[in-house]
C-alpha atoms as a PDB file:
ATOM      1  CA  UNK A   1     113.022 112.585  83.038  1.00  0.00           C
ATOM      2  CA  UNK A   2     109.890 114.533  81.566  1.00  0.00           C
ATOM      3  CA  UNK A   3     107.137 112.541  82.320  1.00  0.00           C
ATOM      4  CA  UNK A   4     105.034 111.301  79.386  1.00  0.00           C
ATOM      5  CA  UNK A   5     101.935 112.669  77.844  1.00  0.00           C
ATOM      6  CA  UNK A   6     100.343 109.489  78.281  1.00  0.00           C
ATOM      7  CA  UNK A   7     101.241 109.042  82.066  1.00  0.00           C
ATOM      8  CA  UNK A   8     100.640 112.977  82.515  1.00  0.00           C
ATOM      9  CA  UNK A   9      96.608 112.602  81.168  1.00  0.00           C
ATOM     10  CA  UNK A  10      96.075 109.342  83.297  1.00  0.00           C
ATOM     11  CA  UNK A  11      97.350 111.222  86.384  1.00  0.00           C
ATOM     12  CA  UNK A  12      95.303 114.113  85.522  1.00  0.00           C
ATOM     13  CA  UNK A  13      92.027 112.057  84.512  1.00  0.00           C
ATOM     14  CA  UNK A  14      92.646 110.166  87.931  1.00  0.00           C
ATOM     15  CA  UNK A  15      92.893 113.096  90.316  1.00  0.00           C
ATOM     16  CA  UNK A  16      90.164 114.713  88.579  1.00  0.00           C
ATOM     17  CA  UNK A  17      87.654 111.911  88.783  1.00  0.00           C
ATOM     18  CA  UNK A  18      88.689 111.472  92.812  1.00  0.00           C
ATOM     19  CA  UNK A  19      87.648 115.027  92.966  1.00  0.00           C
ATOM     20  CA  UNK A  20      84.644 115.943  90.590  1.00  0.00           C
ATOM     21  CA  UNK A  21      83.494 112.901  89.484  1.00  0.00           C
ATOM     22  CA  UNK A  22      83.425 111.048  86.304  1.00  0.00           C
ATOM     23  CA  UNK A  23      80.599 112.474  84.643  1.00  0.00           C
ATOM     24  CA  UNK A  24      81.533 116.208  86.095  1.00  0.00           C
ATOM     25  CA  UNK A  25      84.483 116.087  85.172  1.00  0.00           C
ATOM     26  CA  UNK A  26      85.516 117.092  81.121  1.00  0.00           C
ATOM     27  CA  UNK A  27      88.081 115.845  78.768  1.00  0.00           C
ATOM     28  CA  UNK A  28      89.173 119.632  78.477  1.00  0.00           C
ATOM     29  CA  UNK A  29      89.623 120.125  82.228  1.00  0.00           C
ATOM     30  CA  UNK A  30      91.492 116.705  81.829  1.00  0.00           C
ATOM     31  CA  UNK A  31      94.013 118.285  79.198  1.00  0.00           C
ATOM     32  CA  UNK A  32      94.300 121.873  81.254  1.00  0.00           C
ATOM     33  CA  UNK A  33      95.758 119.775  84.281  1.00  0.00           C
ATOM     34  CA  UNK A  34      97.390 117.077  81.929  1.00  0.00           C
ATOM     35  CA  UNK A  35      99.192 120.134  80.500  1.00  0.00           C
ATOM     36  CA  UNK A  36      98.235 118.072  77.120  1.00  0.00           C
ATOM     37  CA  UNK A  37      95.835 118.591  74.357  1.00  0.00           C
ATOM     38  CA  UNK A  38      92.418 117.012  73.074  1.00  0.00           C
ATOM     39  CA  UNK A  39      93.933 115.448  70.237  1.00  0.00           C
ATOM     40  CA  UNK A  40      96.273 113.898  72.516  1.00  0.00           C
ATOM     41  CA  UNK A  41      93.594 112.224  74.430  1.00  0.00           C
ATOM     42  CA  UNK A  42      91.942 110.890  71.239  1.00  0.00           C
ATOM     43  CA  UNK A  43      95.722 109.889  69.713  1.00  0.00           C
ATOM     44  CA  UNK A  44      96.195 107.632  72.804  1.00  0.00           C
ATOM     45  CA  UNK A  45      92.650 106.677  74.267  1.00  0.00           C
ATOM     46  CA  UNK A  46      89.856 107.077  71.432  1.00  0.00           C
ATOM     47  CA  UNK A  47      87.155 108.322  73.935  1.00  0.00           C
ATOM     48  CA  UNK A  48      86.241 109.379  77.581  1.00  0.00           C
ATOM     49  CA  UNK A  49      84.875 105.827  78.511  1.00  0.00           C
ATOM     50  CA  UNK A  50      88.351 104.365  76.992  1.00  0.00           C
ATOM     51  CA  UNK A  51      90.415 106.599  79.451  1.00  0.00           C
ATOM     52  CA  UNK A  52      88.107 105.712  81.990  1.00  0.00           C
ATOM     53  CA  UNK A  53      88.784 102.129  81.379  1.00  0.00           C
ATOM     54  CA  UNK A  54      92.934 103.038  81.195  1.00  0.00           C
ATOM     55  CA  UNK A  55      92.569 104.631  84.390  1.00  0.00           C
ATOM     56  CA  UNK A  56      91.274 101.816  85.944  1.00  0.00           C
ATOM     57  CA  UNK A  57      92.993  98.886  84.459  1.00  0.00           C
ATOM     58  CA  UNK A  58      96.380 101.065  85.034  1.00  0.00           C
ATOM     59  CA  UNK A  59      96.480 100.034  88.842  1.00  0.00           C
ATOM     60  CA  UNK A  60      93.241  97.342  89.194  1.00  0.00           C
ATOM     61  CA  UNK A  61      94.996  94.700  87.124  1.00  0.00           C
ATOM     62  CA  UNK A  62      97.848  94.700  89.966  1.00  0.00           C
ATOM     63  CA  UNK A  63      95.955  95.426  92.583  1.00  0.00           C
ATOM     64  CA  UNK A  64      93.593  91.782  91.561  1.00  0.00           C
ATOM     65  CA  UNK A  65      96.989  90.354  90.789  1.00  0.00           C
ATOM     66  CA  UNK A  66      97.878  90.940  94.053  1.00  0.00           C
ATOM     67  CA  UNK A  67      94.923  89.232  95.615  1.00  0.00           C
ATOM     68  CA  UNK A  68      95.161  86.150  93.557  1.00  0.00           C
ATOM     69  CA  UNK A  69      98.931  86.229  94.200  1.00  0.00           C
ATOM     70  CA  UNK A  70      98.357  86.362  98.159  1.00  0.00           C
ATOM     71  CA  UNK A  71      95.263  83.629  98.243  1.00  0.00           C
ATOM     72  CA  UNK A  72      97.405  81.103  95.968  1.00  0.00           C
ATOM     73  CA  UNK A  73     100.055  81.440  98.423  1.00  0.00           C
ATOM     74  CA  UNK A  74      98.066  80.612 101.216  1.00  0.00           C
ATOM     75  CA  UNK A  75      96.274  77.616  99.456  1.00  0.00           C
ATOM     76  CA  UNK A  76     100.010  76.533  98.457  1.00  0.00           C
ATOM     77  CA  UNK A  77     100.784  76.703 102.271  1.00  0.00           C
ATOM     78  CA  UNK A  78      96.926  74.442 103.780  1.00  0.00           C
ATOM     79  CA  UNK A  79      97.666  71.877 101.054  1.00  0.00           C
ATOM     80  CA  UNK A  80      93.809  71.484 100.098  1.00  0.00           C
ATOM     81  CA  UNK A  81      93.161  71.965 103.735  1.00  0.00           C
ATOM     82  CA  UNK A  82      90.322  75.340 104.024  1.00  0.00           C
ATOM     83  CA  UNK A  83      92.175  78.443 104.487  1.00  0.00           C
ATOM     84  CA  UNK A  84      91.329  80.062 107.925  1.00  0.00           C
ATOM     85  CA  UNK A  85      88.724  82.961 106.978  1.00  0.00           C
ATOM     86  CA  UNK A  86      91.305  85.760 107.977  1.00  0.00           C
ATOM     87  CA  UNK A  87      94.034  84.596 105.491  1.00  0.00           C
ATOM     88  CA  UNK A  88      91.147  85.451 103.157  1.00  0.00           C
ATOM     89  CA  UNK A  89      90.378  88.629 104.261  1.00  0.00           C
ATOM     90  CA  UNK A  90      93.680  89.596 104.423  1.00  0.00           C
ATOM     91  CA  UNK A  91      94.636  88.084 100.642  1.00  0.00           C
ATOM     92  CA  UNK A  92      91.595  90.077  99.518  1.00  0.00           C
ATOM     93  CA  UNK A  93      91.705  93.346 101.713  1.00  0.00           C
ATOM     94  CA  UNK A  94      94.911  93.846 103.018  1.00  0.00           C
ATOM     95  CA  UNK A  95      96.308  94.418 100.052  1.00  0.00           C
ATOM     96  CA  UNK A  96      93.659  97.015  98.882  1.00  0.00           C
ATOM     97  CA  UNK A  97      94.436  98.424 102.619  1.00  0.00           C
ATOM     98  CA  UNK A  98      97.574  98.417 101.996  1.00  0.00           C
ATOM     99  CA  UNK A  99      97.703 100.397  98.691  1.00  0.00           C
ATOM    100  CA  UNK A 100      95.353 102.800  99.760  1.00  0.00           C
ATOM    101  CA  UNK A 101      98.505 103.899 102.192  1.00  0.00           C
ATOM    102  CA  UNK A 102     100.753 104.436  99.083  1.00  0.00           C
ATOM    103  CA  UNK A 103     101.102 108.107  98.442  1.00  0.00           C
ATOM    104  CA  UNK A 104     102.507 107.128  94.882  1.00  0.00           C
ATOM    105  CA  UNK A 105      99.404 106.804  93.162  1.00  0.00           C
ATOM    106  CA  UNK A 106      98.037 104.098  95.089  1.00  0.00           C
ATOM    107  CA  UNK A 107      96.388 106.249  97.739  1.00  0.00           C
ATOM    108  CA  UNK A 108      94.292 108.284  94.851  1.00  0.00           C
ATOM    109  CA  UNK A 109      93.523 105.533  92.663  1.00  0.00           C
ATOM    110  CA  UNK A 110      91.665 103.668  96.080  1.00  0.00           C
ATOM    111  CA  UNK A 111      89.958 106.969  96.768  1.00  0.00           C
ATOM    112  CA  UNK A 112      88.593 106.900  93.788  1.00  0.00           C
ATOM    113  CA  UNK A 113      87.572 103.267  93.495  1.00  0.00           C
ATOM    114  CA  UNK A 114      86.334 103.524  96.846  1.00  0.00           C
ATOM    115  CA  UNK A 115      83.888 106.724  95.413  1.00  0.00           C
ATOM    116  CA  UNK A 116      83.055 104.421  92.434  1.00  0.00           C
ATOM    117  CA  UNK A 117      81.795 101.396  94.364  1.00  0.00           C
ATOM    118  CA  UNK A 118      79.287 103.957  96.506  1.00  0.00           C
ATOM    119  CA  UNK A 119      78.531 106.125  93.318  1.00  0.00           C
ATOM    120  CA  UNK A 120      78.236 103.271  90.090  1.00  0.00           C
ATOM    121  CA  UNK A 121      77.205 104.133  86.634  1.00  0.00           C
ATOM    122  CA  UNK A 122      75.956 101.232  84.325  1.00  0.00           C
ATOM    123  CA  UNK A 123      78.789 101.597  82.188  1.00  0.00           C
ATOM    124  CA  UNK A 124      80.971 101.499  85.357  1.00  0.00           C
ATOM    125  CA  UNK A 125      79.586  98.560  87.096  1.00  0.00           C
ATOM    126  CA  UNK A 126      79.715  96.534  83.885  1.00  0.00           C
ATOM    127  CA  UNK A 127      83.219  97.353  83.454  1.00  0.00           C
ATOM    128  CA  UNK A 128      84.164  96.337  87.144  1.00  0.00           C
ATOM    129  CA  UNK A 129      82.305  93.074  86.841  1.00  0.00           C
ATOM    130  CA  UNK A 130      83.873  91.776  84.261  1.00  0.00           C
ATOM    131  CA  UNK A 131      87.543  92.924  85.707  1.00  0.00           C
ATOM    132  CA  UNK A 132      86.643  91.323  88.939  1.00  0.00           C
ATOM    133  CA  UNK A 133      84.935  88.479  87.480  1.00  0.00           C
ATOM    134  CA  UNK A 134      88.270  85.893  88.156  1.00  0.00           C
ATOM    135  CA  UNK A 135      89.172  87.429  91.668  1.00  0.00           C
ATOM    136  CA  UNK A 136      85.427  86.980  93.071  1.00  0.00           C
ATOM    137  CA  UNK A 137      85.011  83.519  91.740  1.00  0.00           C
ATOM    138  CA  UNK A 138      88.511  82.562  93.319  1.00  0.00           C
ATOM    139  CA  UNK A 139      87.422  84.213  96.966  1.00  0.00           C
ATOM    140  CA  UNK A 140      84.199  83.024  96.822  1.00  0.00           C
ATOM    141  CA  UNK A 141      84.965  79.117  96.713  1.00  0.00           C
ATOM    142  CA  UNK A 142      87.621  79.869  98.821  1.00  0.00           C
ATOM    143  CA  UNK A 143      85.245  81.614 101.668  1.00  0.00           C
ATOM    144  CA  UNK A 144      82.639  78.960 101.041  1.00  0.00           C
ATOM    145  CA  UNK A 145      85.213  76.283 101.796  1.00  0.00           C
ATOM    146  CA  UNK A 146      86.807  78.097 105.028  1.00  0.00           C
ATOM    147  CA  UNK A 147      82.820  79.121 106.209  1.00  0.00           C
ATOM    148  CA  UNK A 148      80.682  75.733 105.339  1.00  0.00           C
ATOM    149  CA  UNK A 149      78.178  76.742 108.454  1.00  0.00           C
ATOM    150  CA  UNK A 150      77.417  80.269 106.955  1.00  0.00           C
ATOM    151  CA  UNK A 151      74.346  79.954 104.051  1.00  0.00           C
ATOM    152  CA  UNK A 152      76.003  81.202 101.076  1.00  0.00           C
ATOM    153  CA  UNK A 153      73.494  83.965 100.257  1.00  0.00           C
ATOM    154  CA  UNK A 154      74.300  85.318 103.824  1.00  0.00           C
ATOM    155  CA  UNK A 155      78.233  85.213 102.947  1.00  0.00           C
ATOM    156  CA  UNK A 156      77.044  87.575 100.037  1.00  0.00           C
ATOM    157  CA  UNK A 157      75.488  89.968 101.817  1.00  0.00           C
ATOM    158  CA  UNK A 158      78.328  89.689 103.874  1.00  0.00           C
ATOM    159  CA  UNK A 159      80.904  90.352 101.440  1.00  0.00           C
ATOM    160  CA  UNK A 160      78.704  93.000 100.217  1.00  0.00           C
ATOM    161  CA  UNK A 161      78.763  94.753 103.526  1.00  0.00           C
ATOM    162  CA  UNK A 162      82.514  94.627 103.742  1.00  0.00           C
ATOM    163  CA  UNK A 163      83.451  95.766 100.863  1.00  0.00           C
ATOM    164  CA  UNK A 164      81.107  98.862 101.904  1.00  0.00           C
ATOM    165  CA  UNK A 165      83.497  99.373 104.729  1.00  0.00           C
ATOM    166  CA  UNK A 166      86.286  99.066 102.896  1.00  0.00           C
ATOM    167  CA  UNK A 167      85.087 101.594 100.111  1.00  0.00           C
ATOM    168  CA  UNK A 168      84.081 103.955 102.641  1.00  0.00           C
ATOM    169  CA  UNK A 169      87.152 103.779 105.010  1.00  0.00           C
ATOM    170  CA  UNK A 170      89.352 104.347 101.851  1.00  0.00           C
ATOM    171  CA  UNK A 171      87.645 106.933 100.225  1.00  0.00           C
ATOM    172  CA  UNK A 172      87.970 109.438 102.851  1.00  0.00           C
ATOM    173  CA  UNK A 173      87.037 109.724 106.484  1.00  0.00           C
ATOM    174  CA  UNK A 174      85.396 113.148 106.000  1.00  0.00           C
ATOM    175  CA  UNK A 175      81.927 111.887 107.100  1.00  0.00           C
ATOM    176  CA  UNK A 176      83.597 110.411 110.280  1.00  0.00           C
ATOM    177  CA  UNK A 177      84.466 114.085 112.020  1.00  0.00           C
ATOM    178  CA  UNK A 178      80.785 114.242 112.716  1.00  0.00           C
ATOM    179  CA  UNK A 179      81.483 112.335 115.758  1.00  0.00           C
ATOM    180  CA  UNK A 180      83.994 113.974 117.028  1.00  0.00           C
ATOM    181  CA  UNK A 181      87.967 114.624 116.751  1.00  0.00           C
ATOM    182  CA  UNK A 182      89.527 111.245 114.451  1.00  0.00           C
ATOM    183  CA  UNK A 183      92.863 111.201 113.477  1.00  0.00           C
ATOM    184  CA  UNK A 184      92.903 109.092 109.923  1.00  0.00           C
ATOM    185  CA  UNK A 185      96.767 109.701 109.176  1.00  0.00           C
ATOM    186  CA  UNK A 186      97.811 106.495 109.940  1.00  0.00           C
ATOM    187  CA  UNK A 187      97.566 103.578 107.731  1.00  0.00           C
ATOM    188  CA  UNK A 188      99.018 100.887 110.341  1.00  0.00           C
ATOM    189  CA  UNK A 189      96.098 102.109 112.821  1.00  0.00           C
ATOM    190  CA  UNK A 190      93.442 102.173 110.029  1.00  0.00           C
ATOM    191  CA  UNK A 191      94.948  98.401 108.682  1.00  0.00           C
ATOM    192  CA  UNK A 192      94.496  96.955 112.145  1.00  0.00           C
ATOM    193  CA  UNK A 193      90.661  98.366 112.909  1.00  0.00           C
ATOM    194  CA  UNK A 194      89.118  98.039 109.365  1.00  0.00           C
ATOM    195  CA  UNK A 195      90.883  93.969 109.311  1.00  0.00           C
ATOM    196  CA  UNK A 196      89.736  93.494 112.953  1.00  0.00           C
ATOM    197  CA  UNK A 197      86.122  95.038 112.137  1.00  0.00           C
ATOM    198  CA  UNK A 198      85.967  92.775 108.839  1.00  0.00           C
ATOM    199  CA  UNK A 199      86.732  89.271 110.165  1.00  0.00           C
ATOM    200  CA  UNK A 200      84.235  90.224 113.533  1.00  0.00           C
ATOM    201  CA  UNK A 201      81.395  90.962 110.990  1.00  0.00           C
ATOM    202  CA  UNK A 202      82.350  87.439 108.812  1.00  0.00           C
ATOM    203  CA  UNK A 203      82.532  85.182 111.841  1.00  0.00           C
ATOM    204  CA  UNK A 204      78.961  86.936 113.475  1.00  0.00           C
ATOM    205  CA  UNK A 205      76.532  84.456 114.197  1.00  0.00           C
ATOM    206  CA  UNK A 206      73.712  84.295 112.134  1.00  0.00           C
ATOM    207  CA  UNK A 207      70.791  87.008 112.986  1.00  0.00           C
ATOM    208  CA  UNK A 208      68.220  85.014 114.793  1.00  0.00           C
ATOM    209  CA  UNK A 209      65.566  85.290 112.651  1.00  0.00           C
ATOM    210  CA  UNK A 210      67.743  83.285 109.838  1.00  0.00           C
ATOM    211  CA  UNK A 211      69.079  80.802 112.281  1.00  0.00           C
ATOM    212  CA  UNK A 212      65.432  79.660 113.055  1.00  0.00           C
ATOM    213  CA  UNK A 213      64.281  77.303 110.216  1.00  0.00           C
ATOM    214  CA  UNK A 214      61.376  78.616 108.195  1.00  0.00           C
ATOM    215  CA  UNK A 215      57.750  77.604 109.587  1.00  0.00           C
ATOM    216  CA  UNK A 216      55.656  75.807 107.225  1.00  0.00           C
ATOM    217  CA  UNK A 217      52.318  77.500 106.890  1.00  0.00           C
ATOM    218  CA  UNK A 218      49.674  75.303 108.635  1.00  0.00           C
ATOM    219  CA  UNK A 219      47.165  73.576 106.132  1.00  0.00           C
ATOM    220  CA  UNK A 220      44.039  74.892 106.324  1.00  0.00           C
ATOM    221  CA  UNK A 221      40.990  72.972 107.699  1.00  0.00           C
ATOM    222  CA  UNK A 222      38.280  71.646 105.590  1.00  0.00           C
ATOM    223  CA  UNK A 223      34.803  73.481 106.169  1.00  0.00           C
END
């Protein structure tokens, strides 16, 4: 079954952008690999930031589907009871982990979001926000709830730093062979270290110059 020209330019578009970029990379190069042609792209998308946008939502709606699916199923199972933090890690990371493995589509598309989280335009970042405006209001309470002794502005930065590893670890390991000889070809090994690194960096104690209340500066003396 010929593949359609719709599903041929979003494969195309998607490789492309893992590769060059999205602002390198043209709407003509786009229809050269697509095997399609301009008016094709305008026909079914309108614009470049439109197939952007198609590109994204094409596998990001299931992949946050996914994540909601896996943290309701664990709240179904505690009965109001906090989830323990590594149910959430894995409801929110596993599965990205997980589909970054599929060599179906799944294992480009994460490259690629992984390259987007490290290399954001505005028009990017406000398109991400609002698609992962649900899923990080549903994690969040759910963290906050399973980590009441972390401050809640250090869970951010948390959360900020592990989705850093997770971006990098899934957009390619390239950087990595710097160190040394690293074989990244398997996705059970990579699963096990990247989960193991990201509940060790949640659970941390608190750096010990945020543990330590704040001193109150001493009033100063009357002359």
């Amino acid at each position: 079954m010929e593949t359609d020209t719709r599903t041929r330019i979003l494969d195309a578009a998607e490789s492309l952008f893992v590769r060059h970029g999205l602002d390198a990379t043209t709407l003509r190069m786009i229809t050269a690999e697509a095997q399609a042609n301009l008016a094709a792209v305008n026909y079914h998308f309108g614009s470049k930031e439109a197939l952007i946008e198609a590109v994204f939502r094409r596998r990001l709606t299931w992949l946050n589907e996914q994540r909601i699916a896996a943290l309701t199923a664990f709240e179904a199972e505690a009965k109001g009871a906090p989830l323990k933090p590594r149910q959430i890690v894995e409801a929110f990371f596993g599965v990205a982990i997980r589909m970054a493995a599929d060599r179906n589509g799944g294992q480009t598309f994460m490259r690629l979001l992984g390259r987007t989280y490290t290399e954001p335009t505005d028009f990017i970042r406000t398109f991400l926000a609002e698609e992962y405006a649900e899923v990080i209001a549903r994690f969040k309470a759910a963290f906050f709830k399973a980590l009441p002794d972390v401050p809640q502005e250090e869970f951010l930065w948390r959360f900020h730093f592990m989705m850093g590893a997770l971006s990098y670890a899934i957009s390619g390991a390239d950087a990595l062979r710097m160190l040394g000889p690293i074989d990244d070809t398997d996705p059970d090994a990579l699963y096990a270290r990247l989960m193991s690194f990201l509940i060790g960096g949640l659970r941390a104690p608190l750096p010990e110059v945020l543990a330590k209340p704040a001193r109150k500066p001493r009033a100063k003396r009357a002359a």
